[in-house]
C-alpha atoms as a PDB file:
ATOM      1  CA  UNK A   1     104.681 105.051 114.622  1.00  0.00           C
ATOM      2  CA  UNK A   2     102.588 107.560 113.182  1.00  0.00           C
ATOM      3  CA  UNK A   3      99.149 106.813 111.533  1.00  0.00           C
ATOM      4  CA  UNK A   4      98.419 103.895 113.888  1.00  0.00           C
ATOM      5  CA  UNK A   5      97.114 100.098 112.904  1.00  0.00           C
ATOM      6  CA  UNK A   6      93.197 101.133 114.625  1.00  0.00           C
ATOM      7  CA  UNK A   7      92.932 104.479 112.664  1.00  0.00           C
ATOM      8  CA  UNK A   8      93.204 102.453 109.554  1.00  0.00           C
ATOM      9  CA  UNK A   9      91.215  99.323 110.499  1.00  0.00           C
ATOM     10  CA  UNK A  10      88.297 102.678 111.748  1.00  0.00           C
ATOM     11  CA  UNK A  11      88.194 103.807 108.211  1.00  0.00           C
ATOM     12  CA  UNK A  12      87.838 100.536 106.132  1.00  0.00           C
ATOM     13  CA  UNK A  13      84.458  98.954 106.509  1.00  0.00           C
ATOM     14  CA  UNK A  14      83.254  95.457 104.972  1.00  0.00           C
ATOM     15  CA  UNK A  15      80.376  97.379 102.951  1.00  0.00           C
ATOM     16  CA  UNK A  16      82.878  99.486 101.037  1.00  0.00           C
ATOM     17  CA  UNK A  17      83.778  99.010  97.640  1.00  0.00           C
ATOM     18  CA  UNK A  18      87.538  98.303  96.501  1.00  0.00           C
ATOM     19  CA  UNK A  19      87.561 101.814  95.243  1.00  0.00           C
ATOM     20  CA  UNK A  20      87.039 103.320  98.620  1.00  0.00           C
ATOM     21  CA  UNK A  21      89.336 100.984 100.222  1.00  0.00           C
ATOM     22  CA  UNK A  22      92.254 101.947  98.375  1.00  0.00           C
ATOM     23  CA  UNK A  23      91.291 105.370  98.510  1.00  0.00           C
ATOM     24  CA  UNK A  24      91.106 105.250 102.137  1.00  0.00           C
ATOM     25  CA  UNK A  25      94.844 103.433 102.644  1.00  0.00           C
ATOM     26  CA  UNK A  26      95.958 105.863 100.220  1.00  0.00           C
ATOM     27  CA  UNK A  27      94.336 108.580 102.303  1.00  0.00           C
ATOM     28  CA  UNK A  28      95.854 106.742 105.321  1.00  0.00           C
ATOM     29  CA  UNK A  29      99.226 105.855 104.657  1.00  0.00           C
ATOM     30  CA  UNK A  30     101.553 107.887 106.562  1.00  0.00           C
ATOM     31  CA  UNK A  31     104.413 110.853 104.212  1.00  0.00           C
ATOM     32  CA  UNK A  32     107.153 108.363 102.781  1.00  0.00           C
ATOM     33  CA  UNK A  33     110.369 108.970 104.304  1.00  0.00           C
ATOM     34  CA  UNK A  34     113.681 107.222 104.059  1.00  0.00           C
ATOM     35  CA  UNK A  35     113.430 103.607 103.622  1.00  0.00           C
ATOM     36  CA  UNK A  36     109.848 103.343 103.502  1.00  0.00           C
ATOM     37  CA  UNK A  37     108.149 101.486 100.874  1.00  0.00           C
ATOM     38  CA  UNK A  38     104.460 100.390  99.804  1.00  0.00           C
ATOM     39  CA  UNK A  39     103.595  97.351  97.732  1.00  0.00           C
ATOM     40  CA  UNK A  40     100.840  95.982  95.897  1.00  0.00           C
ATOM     41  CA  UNK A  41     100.719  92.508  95.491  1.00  0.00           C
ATOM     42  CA  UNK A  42      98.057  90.330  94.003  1.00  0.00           C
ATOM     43  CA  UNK A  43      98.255  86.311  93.446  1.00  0.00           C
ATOM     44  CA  UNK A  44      96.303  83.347  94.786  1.00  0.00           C
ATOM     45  CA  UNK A  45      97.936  81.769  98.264  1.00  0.00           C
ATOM     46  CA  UNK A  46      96.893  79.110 100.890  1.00  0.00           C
ATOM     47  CA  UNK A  47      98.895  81.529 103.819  1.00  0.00           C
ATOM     48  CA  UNK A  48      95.534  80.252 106.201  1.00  0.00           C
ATOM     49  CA  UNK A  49      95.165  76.853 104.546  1.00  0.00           C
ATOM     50  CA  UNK A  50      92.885  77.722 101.637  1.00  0.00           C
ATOM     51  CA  UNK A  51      93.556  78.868  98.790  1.00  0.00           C
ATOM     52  CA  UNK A  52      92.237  82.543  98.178  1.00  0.00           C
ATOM     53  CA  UNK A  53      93.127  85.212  95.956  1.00  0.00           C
ATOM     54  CA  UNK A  54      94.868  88.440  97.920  1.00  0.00           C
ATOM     55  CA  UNK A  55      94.562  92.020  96.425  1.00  0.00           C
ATOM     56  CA  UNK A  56      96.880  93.761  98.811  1.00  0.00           C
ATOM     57  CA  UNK A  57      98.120  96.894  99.865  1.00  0.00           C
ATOM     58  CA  UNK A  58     101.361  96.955 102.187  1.00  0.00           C
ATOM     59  CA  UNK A  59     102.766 100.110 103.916  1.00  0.00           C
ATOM     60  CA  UNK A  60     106.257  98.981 105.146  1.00  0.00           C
ATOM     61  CA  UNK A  61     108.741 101.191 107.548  1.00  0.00           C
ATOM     62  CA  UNK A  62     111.618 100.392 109.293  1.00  0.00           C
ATOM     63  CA  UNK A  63     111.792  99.321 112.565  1.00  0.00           C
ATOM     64  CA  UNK A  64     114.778 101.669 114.093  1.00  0.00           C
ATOM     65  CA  UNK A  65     115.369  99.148 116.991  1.00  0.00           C
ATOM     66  CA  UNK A  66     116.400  96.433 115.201  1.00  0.00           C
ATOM     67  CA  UNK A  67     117.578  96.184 111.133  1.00  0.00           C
ATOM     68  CA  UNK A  68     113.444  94.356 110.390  1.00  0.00           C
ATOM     69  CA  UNK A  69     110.683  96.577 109.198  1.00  0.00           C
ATOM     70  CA  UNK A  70     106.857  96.874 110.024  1.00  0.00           C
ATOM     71  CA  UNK A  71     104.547  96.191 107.052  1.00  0.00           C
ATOM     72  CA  UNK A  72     101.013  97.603 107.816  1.00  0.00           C
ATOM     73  CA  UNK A  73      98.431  95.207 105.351  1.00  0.00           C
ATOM     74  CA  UNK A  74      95.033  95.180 103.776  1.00  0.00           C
ATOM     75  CA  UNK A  75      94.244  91.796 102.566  1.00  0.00           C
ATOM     76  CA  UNK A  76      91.035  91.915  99.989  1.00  0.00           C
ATOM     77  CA  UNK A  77      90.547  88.307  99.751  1.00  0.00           C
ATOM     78  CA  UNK A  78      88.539  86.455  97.043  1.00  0.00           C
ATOM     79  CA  UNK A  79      87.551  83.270  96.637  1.00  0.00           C
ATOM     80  CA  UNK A  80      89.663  81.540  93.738  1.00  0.00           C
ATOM     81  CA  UNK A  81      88.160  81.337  90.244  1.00  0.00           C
ATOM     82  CA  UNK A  82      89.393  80.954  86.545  1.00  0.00           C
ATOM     83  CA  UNK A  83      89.606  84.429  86.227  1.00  0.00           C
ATOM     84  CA  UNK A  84      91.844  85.383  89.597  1.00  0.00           C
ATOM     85  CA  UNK A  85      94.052  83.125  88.677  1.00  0.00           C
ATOM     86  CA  UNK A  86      95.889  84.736  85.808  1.00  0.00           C
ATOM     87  CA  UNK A  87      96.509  87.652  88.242  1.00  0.00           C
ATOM     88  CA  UNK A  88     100.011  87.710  89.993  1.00  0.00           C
ATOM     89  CA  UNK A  89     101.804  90.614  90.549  1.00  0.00           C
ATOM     90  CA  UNK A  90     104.404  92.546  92.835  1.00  0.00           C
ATOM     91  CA  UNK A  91     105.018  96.178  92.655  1.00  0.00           C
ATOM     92  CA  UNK A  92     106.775  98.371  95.102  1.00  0.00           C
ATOM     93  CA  UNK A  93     106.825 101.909  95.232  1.00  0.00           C
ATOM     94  CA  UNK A  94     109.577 103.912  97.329  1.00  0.00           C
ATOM     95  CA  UNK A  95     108.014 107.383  96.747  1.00  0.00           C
ATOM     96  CA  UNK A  96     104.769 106.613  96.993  1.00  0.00           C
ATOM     97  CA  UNK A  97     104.048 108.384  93.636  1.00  0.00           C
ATOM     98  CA  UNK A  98     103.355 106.091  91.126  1.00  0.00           C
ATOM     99  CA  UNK A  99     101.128 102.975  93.293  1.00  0.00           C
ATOM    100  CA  UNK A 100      98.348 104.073  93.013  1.00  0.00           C
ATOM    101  CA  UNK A 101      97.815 104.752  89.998  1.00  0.00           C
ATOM    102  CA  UNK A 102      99.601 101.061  89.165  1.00  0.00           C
ATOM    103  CA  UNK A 103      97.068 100.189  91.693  1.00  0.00           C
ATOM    104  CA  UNK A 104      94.072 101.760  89.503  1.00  0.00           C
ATOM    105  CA  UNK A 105      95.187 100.893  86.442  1.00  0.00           C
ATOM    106  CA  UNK A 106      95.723  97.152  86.303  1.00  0.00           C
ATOM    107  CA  UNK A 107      93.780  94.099  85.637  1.00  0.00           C
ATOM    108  CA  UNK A 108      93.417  92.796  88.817  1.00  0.00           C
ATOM    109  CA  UNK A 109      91.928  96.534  90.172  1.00  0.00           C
ATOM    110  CA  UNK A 110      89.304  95.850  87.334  1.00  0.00           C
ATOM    111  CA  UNK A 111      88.933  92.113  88.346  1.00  0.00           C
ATOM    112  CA  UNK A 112      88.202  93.554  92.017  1.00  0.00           C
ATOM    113  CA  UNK A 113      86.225  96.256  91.355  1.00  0.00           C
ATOM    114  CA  UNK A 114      83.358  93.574  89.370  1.00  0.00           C
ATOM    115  CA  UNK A 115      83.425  90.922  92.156  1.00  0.00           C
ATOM    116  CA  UNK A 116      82.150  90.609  95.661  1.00  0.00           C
ATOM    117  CA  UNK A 117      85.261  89.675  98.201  1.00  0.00           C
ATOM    118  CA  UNK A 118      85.280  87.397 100.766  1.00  0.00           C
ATOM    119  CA  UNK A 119      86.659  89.339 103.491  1.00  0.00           C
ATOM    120  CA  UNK A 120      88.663  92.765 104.778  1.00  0.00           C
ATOM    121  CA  UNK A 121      92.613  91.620 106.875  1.00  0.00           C
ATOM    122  CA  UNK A 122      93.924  94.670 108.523  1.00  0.00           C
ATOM    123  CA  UNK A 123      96.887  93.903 110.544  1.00  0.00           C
ATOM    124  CA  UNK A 124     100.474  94.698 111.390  1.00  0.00           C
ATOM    125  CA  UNK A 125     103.758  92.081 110.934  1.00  0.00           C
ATOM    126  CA  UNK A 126     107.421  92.540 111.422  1.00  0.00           C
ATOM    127  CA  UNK A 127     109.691  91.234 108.924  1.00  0.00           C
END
C-alpha cells in the first residue's frame, strides 16, 4: 500500500490549523485508481462513548486479498455545541476531483476553520 499510515500521521501535527490538515491529506492521499474512493463526512457521534462532532477525511482502497477495503482516516473532533450540530454530511468522491473543493467550500469547513478542536485520529480500518 503506497503512501503508508506513519507518513501521514508525520505530516499532521496538533498545532496545525484545519486548513493545513486538509491540505496535507490532500497532499498525501495516494493517485486514485480503480475502485478507490475518498469521503468527507461530518456529523456528531458517540463511536468512543461521547458524543463529539467528526470532520473527517477518509481515503478508502480495496483490499485485493479479500472483497473488504482499507479506509485510511483523519478524525478532527470537536466538542458538541449548538452550532455543530446542524452539520451532517456524506460525500464521496471516486476521482478525487471534486472533494476538496466540497471539502473547502461547505459550512462545516467554515465551522472548523473558527473553532479550536479537541483532538487529531489518524488511523487505518478494514471494512
Amino acid at each position: 500500500m503506497s503512501n503508508s499510515l506513519e507518513e501521514l500521521k508525520s505530516k499532521i501535527t496538533d498545532d496545525m490549523t484545519v486548513e493545513e490538515i486538509v491540505a496535507a491529506f490532500e497532499q498525501w492521499y495516494p493517485p486514485m485508481e480503480e475502485e478507490d474512493m475518498l469521503l468527507f463526512e461530518t456529523g456528531t457521534f458517540s463511536f468512543t462513548g461521547e458524543p463529539l462532532f467528526y470532520f473527517s477525511l477518509v481515503k478508502q482502497i480495496p483490499n485485493d486479498e479479500d472483497d473488504e477495503y482499507y479506509q485510511t482516516h483523519i478524525d478532527i473532533l470537536y466538542k458538541p455545541d449548538a452550532e455543530n450540530k446542524h452539520f451532517s454530511d456524506t460525500f464521496w468522491d471516486e476521482t478525487g476531483e471534486e472533494i476538496f473543493a466540497y471539502i473547502r467550500n461547505s459550512d462545516a469547513f467554515q465551522y472548523a476553520k473558527a473553532h479550536q478542536f479537541e483532538k487529531i485520529d489518524i488511523y487505518r480500518t478494514e471494512t
